[in-house]
C-alpha atoms as a PDB file:
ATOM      1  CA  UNK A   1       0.000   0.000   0.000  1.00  0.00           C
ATOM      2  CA  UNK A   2       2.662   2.508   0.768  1.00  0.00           C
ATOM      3  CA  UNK A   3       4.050   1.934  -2.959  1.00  0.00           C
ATOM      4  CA  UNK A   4       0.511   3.131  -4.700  1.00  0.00           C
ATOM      5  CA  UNK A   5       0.151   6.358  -3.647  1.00  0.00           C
ATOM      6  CA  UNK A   6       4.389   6.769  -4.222  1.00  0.00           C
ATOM      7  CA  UNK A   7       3.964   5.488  -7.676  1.00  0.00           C
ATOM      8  CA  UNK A   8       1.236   8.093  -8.394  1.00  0.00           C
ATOM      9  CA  UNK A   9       2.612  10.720  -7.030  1.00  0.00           C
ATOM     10  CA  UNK A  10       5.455   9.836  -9.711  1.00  0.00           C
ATOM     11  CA  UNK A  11       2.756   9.376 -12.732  1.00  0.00           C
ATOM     12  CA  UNK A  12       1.212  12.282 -11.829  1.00  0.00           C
ATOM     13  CA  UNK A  13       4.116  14.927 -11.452  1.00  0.00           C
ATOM     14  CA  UNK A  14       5.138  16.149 -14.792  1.00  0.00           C
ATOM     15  CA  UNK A  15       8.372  18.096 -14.570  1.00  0.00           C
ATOM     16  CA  UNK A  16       8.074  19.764 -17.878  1.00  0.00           C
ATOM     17  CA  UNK A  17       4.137  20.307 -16.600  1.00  0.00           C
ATOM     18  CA  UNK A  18       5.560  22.792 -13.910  1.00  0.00           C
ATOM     19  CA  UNK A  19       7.319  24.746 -16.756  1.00  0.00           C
ATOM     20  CA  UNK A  20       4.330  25.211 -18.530  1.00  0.00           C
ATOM     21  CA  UNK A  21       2.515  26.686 -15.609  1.00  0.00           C
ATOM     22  CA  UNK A  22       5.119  29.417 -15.144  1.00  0.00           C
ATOM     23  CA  UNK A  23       5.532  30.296 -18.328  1.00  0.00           C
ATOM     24  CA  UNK A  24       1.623  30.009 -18.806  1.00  0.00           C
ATOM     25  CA  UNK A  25       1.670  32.505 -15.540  1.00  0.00           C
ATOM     26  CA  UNK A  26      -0.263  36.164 -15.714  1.00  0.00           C
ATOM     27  CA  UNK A  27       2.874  37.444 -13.422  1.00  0.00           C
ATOM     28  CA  UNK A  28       5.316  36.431 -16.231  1.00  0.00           C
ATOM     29  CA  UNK A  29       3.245  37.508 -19.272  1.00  0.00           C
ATOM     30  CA  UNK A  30       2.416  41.154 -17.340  1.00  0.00           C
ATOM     31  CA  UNK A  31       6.641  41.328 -16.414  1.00  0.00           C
ATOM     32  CA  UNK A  32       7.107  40.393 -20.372  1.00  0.00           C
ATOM     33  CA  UNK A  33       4.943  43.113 -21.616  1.00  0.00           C
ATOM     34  CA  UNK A  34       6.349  45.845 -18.892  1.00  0.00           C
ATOM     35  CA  UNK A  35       9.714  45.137 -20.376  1.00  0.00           C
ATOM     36  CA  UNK A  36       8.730  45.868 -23.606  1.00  0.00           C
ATOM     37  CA  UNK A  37       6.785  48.454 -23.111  1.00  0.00           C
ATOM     38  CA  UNK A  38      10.183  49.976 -21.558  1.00  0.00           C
ATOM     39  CA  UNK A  39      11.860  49.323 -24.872  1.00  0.00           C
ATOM     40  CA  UNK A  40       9.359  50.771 -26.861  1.00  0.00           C
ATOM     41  CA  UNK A  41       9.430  53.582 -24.506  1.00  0.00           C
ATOM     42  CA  UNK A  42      13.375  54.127 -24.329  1.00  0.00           C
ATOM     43  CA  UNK A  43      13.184  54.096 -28.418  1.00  0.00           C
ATOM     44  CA  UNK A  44      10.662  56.784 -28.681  1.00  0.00           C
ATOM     45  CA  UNK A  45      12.669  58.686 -25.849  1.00  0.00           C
ATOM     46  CA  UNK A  46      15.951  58.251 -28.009  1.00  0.00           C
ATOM     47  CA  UNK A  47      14.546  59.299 -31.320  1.00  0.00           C
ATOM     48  CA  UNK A  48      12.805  62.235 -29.720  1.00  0.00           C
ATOM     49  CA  UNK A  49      16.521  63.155 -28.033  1.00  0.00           C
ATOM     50  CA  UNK A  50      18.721  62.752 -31.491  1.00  0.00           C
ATOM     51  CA  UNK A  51      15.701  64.715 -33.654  1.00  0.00           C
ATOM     52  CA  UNK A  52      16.155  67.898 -31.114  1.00  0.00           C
ATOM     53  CA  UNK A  53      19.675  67.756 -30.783  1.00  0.00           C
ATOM     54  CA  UNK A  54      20.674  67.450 -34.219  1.00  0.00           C
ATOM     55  CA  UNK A  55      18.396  70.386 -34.547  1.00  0.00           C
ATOM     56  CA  UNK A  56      20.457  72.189 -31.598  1.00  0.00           C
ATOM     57  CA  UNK A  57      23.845  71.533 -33.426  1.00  0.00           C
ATOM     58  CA  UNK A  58      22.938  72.485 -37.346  1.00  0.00           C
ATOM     59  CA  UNK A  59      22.422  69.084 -38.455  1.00  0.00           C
ATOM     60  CA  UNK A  60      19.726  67.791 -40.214  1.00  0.00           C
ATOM     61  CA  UNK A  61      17.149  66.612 -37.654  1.00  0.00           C
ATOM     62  CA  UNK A  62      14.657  64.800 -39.875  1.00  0.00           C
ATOM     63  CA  UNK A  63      17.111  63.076 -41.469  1.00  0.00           C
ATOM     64  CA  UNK A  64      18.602  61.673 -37.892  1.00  0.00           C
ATOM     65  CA  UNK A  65      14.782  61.601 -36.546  1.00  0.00           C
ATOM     66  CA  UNK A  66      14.471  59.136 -39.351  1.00  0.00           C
ATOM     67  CA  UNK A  67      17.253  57.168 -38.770  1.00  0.00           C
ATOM     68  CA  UNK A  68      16.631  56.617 -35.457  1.00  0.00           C
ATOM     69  CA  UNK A  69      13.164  55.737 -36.201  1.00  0.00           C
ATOM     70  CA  UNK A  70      14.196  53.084 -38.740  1.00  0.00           C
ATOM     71  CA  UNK A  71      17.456  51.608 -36.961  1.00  0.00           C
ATOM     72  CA  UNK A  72      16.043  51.452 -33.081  1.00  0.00           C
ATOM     73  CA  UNK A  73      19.082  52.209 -30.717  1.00  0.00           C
ATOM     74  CA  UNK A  74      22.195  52.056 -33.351  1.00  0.00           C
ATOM     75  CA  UNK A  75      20.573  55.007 -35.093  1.00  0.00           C
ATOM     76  CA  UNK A  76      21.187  57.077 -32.009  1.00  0.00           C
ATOM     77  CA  UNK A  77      24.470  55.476 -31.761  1.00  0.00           C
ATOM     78  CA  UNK A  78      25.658  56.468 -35.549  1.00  0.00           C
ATOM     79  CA  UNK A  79      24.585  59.958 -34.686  1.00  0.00           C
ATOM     80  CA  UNK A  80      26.280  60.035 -30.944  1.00  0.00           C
ATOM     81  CA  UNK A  81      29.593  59.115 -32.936  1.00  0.00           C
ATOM     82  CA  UNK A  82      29.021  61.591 -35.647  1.00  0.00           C
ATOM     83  CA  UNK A  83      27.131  64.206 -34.327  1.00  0.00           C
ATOM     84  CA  UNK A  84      28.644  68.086 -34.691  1.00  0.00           C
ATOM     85  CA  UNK A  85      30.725  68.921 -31.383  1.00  0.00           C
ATOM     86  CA  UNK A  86      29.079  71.946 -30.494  1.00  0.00           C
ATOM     87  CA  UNK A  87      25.807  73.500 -30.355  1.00  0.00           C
ATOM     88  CA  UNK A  88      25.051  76.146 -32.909  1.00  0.00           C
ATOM     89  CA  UNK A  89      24.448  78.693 -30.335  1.00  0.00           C
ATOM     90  CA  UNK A  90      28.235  77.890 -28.851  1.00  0.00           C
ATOM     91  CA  UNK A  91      30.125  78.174 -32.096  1.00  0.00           C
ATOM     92  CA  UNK A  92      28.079  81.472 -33.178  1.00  0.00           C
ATOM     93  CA  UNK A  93      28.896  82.561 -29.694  1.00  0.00           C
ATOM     94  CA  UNK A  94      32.847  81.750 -30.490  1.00  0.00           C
ATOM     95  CA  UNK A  95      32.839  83.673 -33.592  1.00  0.00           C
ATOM     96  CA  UNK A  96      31.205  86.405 -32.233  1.00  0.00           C
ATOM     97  CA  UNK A  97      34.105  86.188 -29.562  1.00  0.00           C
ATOM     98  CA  UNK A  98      36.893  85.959 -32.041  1.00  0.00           C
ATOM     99  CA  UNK A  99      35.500  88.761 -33.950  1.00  0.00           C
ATOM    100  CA  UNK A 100      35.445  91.096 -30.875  1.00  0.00           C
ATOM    101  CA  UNK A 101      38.757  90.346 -29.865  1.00  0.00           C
ATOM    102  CA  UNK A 102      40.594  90.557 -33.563  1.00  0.00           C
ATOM    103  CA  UNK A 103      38.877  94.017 -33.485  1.00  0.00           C
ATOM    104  CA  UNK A 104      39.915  94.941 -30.470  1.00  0.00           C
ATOM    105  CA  UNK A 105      43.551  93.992 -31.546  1.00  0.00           C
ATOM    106  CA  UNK A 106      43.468  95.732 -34.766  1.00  0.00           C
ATOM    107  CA  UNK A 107      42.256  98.859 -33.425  1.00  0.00           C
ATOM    108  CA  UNK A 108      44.381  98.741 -29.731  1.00  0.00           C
ATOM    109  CA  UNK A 109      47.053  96.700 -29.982  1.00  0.00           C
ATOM    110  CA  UNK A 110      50.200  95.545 -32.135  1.00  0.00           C
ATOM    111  CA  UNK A 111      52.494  92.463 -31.592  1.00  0.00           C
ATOM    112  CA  UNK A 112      56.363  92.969 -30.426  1.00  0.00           C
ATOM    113  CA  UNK A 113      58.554  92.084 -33.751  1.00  0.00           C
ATOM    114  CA  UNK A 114      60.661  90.129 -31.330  1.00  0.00           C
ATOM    115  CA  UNK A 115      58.791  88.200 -28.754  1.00  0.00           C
ATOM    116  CA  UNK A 116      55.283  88.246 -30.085  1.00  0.00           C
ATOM    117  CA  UNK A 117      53.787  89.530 -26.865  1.00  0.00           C
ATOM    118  CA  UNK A 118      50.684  92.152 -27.448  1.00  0.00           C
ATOM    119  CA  UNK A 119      52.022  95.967 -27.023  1.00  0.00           C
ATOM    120  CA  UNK A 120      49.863  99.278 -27.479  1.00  0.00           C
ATOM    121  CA  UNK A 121      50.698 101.591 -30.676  1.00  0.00           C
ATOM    122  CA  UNK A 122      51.870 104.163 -28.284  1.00  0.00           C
ATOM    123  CA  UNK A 123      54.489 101.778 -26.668  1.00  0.00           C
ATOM    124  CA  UNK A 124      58.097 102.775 -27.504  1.00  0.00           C
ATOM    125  CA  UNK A 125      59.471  99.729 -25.729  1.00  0.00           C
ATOM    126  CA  UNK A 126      58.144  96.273 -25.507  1.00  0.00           C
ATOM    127  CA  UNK A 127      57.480  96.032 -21.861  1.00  0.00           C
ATOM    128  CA  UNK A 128      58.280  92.261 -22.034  1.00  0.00           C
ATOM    129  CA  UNK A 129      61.941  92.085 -24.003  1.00  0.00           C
ATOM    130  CA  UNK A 130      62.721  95.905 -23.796  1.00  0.00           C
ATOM    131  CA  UNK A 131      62.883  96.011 -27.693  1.00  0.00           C
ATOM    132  CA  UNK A 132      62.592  99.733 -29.401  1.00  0.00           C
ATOM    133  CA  UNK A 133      59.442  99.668 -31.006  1.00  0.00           C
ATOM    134  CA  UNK A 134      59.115 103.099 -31.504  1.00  0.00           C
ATOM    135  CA  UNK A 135      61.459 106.521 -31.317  1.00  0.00           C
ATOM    136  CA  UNK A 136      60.148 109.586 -29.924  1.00  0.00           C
ATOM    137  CA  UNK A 137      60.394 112.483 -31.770  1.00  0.00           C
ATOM    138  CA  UNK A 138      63.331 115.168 -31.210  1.00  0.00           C
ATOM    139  CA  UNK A 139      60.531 118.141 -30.982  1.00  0.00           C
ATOM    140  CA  UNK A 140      56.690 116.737 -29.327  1.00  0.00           C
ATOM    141  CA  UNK A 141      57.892 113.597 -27.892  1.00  0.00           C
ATOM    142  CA  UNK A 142      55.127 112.075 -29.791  1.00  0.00           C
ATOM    143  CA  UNK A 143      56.027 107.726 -31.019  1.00  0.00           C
ATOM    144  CA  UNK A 144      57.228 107.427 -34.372  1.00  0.00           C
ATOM    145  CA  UNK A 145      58.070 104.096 -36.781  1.00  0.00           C
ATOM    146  CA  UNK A 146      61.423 103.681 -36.852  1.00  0.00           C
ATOM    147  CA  UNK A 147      61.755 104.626 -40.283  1.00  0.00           C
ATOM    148  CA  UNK A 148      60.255 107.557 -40.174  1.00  0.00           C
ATOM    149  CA  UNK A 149      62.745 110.755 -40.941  1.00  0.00           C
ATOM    150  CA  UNK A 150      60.071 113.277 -40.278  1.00  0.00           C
ATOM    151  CA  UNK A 151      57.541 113.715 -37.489  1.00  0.00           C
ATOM    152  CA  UNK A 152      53.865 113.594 -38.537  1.00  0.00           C
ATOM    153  CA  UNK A 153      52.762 115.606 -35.800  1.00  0.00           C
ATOM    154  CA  UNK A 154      54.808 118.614 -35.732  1.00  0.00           C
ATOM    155  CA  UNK A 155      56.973 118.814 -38.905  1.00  0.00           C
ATOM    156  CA  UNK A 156      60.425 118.104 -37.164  1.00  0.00           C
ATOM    157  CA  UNK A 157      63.131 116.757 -39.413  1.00  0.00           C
ATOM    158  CA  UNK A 158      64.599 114.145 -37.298  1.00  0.00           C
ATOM    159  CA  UNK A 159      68.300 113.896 -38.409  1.00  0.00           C
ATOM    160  CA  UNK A 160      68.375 117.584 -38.585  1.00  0.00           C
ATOM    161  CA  UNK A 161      66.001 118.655 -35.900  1.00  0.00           C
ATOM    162  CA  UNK A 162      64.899 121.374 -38.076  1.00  0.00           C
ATOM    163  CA  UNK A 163      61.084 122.298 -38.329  1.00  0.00           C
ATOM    164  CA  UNK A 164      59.863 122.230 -41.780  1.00  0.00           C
ATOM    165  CA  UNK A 165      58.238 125.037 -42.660  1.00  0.00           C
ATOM    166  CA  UNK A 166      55.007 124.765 -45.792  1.00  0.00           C
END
């Protein structure tokens, strides 16, 4: 007697059975469709993220939006690797920048022939390598180009010192 119900217990427990009920399981089919739904979501989150950035740095956002739509995931990842490095707004910012400050050199501001370091027009000596930049002149005192044999500003003659007279 102790042998029947063993030997049914045997017949009636169906290992691949239990398998079957799990997978067959509400808990498993509801995880299953969470998880894709969090795919689904992460691809619509990506493709909305490389459409408005390409758009931020100048490139053309349909075109990625597109991409990203038709490759899910690797789209973003072709665009991540070759994307523009900076924003639009950054690199007009830079040029506007540069632009300022080659003004501001042109109009202030000349280089030393002999170290490169910035010195004002009116310098006569670098302040960094104590090079002669400029001479003053024999009369006003006023900077003058080294080549320069006659003062601009008040006439002067400077090998002779004599004022020219018009």
């Amino acid at each position: 007697m102790s042998r029947a119900p063993f030997s049914l217990l045997l017949q009636d427990s169906d290992p691949f059975q239990i398998i079957s009920n799990f997978l067959d399981s509400p808990v498993l089919r509801i995880s299953g469709q969470l998880i894709v739904l969090l795919f689904v979501v992460l691809w619509i989150a990506l493709v909305y993220w490389t459409y408005t950035d390409a758009g931020r740095r100048g490139a053309t956002s349909l075109l990625w939006g597109i991409v990203a739509v038709i490759f899910p995931y690797v789209g973003t990842l072709i665009y991540l690797i070759v994307r523009p490095p900076e924003y639009l707004d950054e690199s007009r910012e830079r040029e506007l920048e540069t632009a300022v400050l080659e003004r501001e050199l042109r109009n202030n501001t000349l280089l030393c022939p002999n170290c490169r370091n910035l010195v004002e027009k009116e310098f006569l000596i670098c302040p960094t390598c104590a090079w002669e930049l400029k001479k003053p002149c024999i009369n006003c005192d006023r900077p003058l180009n080294q080549e320069w044999g006659l003062c601009p500003y008040c006439g002067t003659d400077q090998r002779s010192g004599k004022k020219m007279t018009w």
